[in-house]
C-alpha atoms as a PDB file:
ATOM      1  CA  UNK A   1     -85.032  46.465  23.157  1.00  0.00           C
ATOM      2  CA  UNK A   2     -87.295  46.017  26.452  1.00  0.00           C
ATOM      3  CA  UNK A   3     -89.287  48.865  27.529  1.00  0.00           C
ATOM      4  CA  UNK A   4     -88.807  49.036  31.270  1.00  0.00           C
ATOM      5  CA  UNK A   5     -91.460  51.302  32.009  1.00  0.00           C
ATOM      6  CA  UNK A   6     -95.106  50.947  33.710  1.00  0.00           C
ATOM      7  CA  UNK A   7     -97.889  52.498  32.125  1.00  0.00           C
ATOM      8  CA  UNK A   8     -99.639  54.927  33.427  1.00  0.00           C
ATOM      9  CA  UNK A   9    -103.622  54.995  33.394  1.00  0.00           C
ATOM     10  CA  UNK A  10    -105.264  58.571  34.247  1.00  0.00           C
ATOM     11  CA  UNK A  11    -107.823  57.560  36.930  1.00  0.00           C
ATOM     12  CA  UNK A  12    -106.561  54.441  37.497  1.00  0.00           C
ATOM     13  CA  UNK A  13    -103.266  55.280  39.433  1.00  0.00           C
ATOM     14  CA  UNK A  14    -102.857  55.204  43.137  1.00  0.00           C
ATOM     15  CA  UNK A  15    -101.120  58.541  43.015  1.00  0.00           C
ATOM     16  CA  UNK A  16    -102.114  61.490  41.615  1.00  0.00           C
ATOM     17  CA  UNK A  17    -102.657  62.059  37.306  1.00  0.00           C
ATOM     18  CA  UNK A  18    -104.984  63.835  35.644  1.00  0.00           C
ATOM     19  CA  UNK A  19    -105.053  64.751  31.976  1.00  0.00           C
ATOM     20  CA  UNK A  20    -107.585  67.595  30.410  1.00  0.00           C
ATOM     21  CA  UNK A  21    -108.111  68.068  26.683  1.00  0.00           C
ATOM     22  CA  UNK A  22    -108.559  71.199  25.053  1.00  0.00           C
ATOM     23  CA  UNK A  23    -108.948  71.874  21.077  1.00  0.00           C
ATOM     24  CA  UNK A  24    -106.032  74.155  20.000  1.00  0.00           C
ATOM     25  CA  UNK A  25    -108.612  76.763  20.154  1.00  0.00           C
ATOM     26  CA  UNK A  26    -109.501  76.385  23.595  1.00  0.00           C
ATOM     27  CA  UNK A  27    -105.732  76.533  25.579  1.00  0.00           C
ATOM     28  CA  UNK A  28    -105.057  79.244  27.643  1.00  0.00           C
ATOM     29  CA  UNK A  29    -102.306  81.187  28.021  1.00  0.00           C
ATOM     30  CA  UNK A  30    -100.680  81.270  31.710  1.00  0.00           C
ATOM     31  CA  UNK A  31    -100.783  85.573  30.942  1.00  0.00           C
ATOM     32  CA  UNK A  32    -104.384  85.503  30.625  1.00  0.00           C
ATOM     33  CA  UNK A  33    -106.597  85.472  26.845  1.00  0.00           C
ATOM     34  CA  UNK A  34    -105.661  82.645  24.519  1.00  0.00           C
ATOM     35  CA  UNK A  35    -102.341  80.562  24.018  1.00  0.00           C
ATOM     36  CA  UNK A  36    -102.990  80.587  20.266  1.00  0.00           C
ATOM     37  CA  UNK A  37    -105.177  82.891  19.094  1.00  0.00           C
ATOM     38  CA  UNK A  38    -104.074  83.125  15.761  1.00  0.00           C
ATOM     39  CA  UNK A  39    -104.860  79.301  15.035  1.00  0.00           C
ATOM     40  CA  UNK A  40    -107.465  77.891  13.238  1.00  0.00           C
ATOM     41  CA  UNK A  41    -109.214  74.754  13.315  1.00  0.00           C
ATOM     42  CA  UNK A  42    -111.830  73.500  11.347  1.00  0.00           C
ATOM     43  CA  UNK A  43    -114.493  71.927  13.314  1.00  0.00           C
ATOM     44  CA  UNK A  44    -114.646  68.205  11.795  1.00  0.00           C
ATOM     45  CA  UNK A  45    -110.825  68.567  12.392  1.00  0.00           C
ATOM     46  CA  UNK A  46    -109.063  66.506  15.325  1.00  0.00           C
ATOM     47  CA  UNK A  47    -106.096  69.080  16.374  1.00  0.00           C
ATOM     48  CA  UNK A  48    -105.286  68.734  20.378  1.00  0.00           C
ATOM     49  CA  UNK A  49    -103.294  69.977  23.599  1.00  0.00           C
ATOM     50  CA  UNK A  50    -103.486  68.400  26.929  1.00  0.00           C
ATOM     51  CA  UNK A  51    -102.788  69.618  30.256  1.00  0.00           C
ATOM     52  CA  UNK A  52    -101.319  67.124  32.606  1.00  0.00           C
ATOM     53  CA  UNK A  53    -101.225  67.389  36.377  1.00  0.00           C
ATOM     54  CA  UNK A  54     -99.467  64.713  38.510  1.00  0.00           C
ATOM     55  CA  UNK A  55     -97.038  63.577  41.633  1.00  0.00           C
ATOM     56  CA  UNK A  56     -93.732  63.116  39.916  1.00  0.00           C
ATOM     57  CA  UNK A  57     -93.071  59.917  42.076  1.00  0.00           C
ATOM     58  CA  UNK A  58     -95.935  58.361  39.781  1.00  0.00           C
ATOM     59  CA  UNK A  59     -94.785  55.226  38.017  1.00  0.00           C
ATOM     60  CA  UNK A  60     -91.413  54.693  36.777  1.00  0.00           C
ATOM     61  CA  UNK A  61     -89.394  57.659  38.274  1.00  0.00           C
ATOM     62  CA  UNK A  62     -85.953  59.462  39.143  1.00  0.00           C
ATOM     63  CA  UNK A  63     -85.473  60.510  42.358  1.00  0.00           C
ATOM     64  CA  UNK A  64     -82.703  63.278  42.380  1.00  0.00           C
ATOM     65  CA  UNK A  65     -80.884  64.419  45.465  1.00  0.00           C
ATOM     66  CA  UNK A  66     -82.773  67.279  46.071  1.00  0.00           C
ATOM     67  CA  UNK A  67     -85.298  64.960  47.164  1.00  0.00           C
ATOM     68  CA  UNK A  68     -83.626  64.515  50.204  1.00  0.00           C
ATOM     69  CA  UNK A  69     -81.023  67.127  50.235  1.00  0.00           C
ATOM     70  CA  UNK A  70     -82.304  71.115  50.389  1.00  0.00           C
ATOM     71  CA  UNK A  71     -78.817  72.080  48.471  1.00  0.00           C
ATOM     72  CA  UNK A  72     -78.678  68.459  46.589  1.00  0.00           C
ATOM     73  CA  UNK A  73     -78.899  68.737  42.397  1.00  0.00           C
ATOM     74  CA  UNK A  74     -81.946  68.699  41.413  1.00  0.00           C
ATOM     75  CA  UNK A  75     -83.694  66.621  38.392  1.00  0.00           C
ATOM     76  CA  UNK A  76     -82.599  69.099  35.663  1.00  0.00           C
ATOM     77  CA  UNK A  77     -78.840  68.768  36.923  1.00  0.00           C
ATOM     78  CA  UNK A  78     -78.560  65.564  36.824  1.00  0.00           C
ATOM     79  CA  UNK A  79     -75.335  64.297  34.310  1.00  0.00           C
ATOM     80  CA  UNK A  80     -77.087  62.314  31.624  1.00  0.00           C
ATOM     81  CA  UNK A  81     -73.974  59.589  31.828  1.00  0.00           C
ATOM     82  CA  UNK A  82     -75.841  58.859  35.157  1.00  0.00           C
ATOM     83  CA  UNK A  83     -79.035  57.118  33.677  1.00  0.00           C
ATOM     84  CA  UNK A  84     -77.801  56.655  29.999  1.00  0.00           C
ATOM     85  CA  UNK A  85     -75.169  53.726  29.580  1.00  0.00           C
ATOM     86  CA  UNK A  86     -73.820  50.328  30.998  1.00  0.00           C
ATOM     87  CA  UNK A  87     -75.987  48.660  33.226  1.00  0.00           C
ATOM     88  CA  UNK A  88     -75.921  45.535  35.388  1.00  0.00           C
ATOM     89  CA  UNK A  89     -78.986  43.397  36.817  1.00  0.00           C
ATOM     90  CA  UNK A  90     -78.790  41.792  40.158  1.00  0.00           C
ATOM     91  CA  UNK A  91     -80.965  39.036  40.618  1.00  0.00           C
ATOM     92  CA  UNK A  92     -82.720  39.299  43.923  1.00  0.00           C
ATOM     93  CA  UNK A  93     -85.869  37.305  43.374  1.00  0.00           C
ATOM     94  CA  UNK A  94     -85.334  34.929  45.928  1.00  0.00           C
ATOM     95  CA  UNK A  95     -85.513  37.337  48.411  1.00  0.00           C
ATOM     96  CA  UNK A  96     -88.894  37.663  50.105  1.00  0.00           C
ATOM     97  CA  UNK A  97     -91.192  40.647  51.243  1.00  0.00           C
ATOM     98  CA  UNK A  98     -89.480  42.664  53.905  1.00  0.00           C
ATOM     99  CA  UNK A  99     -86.070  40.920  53.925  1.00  0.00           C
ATOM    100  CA  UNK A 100     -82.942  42.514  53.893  1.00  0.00           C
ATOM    101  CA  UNK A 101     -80.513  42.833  50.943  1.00  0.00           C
ATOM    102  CA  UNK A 102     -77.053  43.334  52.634  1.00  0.00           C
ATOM    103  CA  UNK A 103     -73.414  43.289  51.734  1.00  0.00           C
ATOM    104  CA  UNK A 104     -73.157  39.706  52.396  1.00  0.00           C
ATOM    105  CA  UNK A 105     -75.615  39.517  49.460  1.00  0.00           C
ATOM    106  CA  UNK A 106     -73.961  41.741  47.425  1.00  0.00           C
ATOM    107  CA  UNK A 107     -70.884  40.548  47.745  1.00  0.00           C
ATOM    108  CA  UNK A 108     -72.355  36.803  46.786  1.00  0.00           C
ATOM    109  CA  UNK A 109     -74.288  38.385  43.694  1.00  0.00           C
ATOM    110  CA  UNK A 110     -72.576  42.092  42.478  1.00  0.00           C
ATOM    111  CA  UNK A 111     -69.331  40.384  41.645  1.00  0.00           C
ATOM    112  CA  UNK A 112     -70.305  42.163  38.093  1.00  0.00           C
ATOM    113  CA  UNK A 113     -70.670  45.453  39.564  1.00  0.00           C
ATOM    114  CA  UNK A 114     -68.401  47.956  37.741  1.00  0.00           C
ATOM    115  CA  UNK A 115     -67.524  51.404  38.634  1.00  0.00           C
ATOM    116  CA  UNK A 116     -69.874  54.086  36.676  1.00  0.00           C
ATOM    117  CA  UNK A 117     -72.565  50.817  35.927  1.00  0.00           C
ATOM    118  CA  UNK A 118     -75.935  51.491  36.471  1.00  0.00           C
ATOM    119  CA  UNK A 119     -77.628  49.124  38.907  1.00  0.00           C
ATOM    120  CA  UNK A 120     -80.696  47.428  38.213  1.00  0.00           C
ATOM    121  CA  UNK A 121     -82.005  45.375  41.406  1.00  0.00           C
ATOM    122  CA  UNK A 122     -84.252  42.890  39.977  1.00  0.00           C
ATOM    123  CA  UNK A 123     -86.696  41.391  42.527  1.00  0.00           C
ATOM    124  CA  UNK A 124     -90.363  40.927  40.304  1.00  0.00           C
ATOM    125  CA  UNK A 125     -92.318  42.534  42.399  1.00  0.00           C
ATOM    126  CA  UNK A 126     -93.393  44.442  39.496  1.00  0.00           C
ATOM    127  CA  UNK A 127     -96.017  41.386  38.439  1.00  0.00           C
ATOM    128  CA  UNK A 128     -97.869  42.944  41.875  1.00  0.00           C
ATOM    129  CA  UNK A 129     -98.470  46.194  40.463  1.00  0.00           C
ATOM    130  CA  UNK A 130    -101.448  48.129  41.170  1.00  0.00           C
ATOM    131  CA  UNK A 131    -101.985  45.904  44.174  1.00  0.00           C
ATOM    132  CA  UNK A 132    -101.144  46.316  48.140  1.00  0.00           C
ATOM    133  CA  UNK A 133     -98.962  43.369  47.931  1.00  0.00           C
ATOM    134  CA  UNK A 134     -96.913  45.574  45.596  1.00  0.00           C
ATOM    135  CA  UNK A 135     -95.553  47.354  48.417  1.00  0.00           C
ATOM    136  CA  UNK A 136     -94.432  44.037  50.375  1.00  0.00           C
ATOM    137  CA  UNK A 137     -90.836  43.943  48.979  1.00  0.00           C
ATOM    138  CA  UNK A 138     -87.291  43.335  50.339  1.00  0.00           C
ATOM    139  CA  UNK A 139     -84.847  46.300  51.559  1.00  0.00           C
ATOM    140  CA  UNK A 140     -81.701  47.504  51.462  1.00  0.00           C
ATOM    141  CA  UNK A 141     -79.610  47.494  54.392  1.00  0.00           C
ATOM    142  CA  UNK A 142     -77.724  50.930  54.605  1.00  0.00           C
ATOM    143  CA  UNK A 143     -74.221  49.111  54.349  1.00  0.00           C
ATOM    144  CA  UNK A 144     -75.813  47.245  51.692  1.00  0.00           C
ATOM    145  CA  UNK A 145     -76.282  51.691  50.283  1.00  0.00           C
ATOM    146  CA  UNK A 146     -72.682  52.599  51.313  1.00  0.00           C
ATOM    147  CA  UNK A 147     -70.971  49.458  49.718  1.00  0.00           C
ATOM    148  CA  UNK A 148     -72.859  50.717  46.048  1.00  0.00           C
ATOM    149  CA  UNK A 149     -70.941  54.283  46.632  1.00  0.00           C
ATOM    150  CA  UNK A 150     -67.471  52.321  47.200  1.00  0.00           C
ATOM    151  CA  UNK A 151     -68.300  50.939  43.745  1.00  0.00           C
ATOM    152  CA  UNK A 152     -68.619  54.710  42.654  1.00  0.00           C
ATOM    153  CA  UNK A 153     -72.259  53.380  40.420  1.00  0.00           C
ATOM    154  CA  UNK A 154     -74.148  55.936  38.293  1.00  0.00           C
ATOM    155  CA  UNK A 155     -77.237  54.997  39.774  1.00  0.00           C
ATOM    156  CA  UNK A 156     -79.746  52.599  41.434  1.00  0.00           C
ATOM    157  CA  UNK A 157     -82.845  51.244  40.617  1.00  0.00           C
ATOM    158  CA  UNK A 158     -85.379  48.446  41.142  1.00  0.00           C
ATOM    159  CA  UNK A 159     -88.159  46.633  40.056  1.00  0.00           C
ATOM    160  CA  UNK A 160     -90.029  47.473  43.324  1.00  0.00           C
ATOM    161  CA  UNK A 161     -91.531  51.164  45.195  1.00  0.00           C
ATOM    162  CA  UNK A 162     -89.148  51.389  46.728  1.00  0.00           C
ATOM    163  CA  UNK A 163     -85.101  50.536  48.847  1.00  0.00           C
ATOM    164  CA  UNK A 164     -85.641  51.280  52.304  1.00  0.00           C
ATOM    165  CA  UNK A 165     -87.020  49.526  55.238  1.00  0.00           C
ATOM    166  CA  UNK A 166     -91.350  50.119  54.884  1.00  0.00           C
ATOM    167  CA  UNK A 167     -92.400  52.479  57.457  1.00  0.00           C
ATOM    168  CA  UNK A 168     -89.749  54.344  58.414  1.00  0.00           C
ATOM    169  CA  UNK A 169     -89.654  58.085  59.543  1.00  0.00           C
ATOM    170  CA  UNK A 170     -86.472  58.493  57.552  1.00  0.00           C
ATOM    171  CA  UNK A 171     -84.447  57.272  54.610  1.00  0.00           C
ATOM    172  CA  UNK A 172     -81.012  56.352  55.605  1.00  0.00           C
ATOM    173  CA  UNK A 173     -80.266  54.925  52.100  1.00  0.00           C
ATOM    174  CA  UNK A 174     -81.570  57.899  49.952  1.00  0.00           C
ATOM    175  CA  UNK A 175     -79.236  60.149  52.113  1.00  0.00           C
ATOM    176  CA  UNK A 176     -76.093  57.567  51.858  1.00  0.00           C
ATOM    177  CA  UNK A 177     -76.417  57.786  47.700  1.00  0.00           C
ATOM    178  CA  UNK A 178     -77.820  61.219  47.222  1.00  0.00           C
ATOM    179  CA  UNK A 179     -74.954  62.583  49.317  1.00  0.00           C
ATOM    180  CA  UNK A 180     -72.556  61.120  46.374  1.00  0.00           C
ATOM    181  CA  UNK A 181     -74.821  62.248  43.949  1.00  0.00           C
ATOM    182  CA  UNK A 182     -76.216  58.801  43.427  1.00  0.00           C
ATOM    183  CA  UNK A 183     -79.851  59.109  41.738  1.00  0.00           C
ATOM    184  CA  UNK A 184     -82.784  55.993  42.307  1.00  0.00           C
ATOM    185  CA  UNK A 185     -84.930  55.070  39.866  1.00  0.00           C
ATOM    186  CA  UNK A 186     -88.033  53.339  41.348  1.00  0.00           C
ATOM    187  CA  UNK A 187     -90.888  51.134  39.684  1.00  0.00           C
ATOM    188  CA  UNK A 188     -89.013  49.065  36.821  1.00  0.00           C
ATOM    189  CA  UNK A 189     -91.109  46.699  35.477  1.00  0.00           C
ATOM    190  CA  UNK A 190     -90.481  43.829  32.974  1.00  0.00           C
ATOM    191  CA  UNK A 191     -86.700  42.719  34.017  1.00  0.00           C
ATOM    192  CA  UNK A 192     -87.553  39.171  33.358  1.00  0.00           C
ATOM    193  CA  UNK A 193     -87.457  39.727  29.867  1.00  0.00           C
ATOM    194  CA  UNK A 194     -84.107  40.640  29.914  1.00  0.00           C
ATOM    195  CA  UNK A 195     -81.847  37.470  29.025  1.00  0.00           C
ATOM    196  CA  UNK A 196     -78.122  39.004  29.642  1.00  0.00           C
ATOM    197  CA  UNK A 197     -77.432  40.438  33.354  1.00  0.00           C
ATOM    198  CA  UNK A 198     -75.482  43.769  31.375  1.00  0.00           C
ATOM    199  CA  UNK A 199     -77.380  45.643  28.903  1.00  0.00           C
ATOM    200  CA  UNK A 200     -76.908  49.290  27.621  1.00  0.00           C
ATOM    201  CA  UNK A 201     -79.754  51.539  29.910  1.00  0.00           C
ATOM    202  CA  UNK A 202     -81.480  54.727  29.201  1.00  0.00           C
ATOM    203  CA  UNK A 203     -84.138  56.189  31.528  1.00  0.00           C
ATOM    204  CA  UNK A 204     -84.089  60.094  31.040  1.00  0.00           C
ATOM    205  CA  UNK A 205     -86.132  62.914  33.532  1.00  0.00           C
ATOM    206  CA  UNK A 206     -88.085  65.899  31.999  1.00  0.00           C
ATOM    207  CA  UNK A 207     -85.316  68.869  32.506  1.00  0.00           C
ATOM    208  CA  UNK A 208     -87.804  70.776  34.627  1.00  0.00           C
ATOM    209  CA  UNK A 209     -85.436  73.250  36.948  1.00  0.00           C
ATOM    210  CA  UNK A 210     -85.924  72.450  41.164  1.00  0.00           C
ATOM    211  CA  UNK A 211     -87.614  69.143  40.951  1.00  0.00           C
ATOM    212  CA  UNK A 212     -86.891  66.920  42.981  1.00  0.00           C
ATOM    213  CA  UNK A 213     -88.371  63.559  41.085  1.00  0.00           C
ATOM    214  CA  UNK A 214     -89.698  62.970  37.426  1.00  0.00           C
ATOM    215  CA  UNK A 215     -91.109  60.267  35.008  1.00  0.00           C
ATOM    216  CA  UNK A 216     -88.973  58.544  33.117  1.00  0.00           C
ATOM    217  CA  UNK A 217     -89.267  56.504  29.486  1.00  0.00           C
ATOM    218  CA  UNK A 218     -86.616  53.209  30.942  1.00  0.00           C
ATOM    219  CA  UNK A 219     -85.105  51.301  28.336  1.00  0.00           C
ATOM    220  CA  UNK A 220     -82.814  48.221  28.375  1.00  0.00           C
ATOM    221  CA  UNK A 221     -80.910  47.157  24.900  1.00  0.00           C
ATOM    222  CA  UNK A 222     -79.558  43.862  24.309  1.00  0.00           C
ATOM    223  CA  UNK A 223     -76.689  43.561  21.970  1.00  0.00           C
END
């Protein structure tokens, strides 16, 4: 089992996470007065809630259609068989910062692709994180986006922040996928580890209704 996730560091992130602590005691309720009054604590007791405030494209994330698309589903609607079964890894670490990934390529090294697989584009530019260099990474041509919705895949993701070209005022391959209901998952880490090119893939979103993006816990397994 490989965790797939980065983790995240409260004031150490580029993007924003905070996390306050409050004895039981202490919470308050979003009506006003205490959350719990009728709890106790002693005082040499260690008994805890935390309130968490963050960007939910922090760290290893889904990115639902509604990103993109006003009436697209949102995180809570997305089908679970979307980011929880068989996956396949495309190698793409020879491929250098800011070059494409086209069909050409994919039809060289997604021979494996299978309809309903989850895609994981492996290009290690995770060992970068935390750094500007992180953010140098090779694209996705948006033929390259349309020929992963003839394959009818659950979803897409990579080892990088992000698919599309850096700097652009749009996001041509968002739009192709979310259109068909494709979600991305963005900032994979630790795809080297993995020694088989399918594994069995979870990465599941907090159900939070009309979000458009949420952390995820990824997770490859190796039979």
């Amino acid at each position: 089992m490989v965790d797939l996730t980065h983790k995240l560091v409260p004031g150490e992130e580029e993007r924003r996470l905070e996390v306050k602590t409050f004895f039981v005691e202490d919470v308050s309720s979003p009506k006003g007065g205490k959350l719990l009054p009728k709890i106790k604590r002693a005082k040499d007791v260690w008994y805890i809630m935390q309130e968490i405030t963050l960007l939910n494209h922090i760290g290893t994330h889904i990115e639902a259609p509604y990103h993109y698309l006003k009436d697209g589903k949102d995180v809570s609607e997305v089908p679970l068989e979307r980011v929880v079964g068989e996956a396949v890894v495309l190698d793409f670490t020879h491929k250098k910062p800011n070059e494409k990934i086209d069909v050409d390529d994919l039809e060289r090294y997604g021979k494996d692709v299978r309809e309903g697989d989850i895609v994981l584009i492996r290009t290690d530019r995770s060992r970068f994180w935390k750094t500007e260099e992180y953010h140098q990474r090779p694209y996705l041509t948006n033929d390259a986006a349309k020929w992963f919705v003839q394959k009818k895949i659950g979803c897409l993701c990579i080892d990088a922040s992000g698919i599309e070209v850096k700097g652009i005022e749009t996001q041509p391959n968002h739009k192709t996928l979310f259109e068909n209901d494709i979600p991305v998952i963005e900032n994979l880490t630790n795809l080297d580890q993995l020694n088989k090119n399918r594994v069995f893939f979870m990465a599941t979103p907090i159900k939070i209704d009309k979000t458009d993006a949420s952390l995820v816990r990824a997770v490859a397994i190796e039979s």
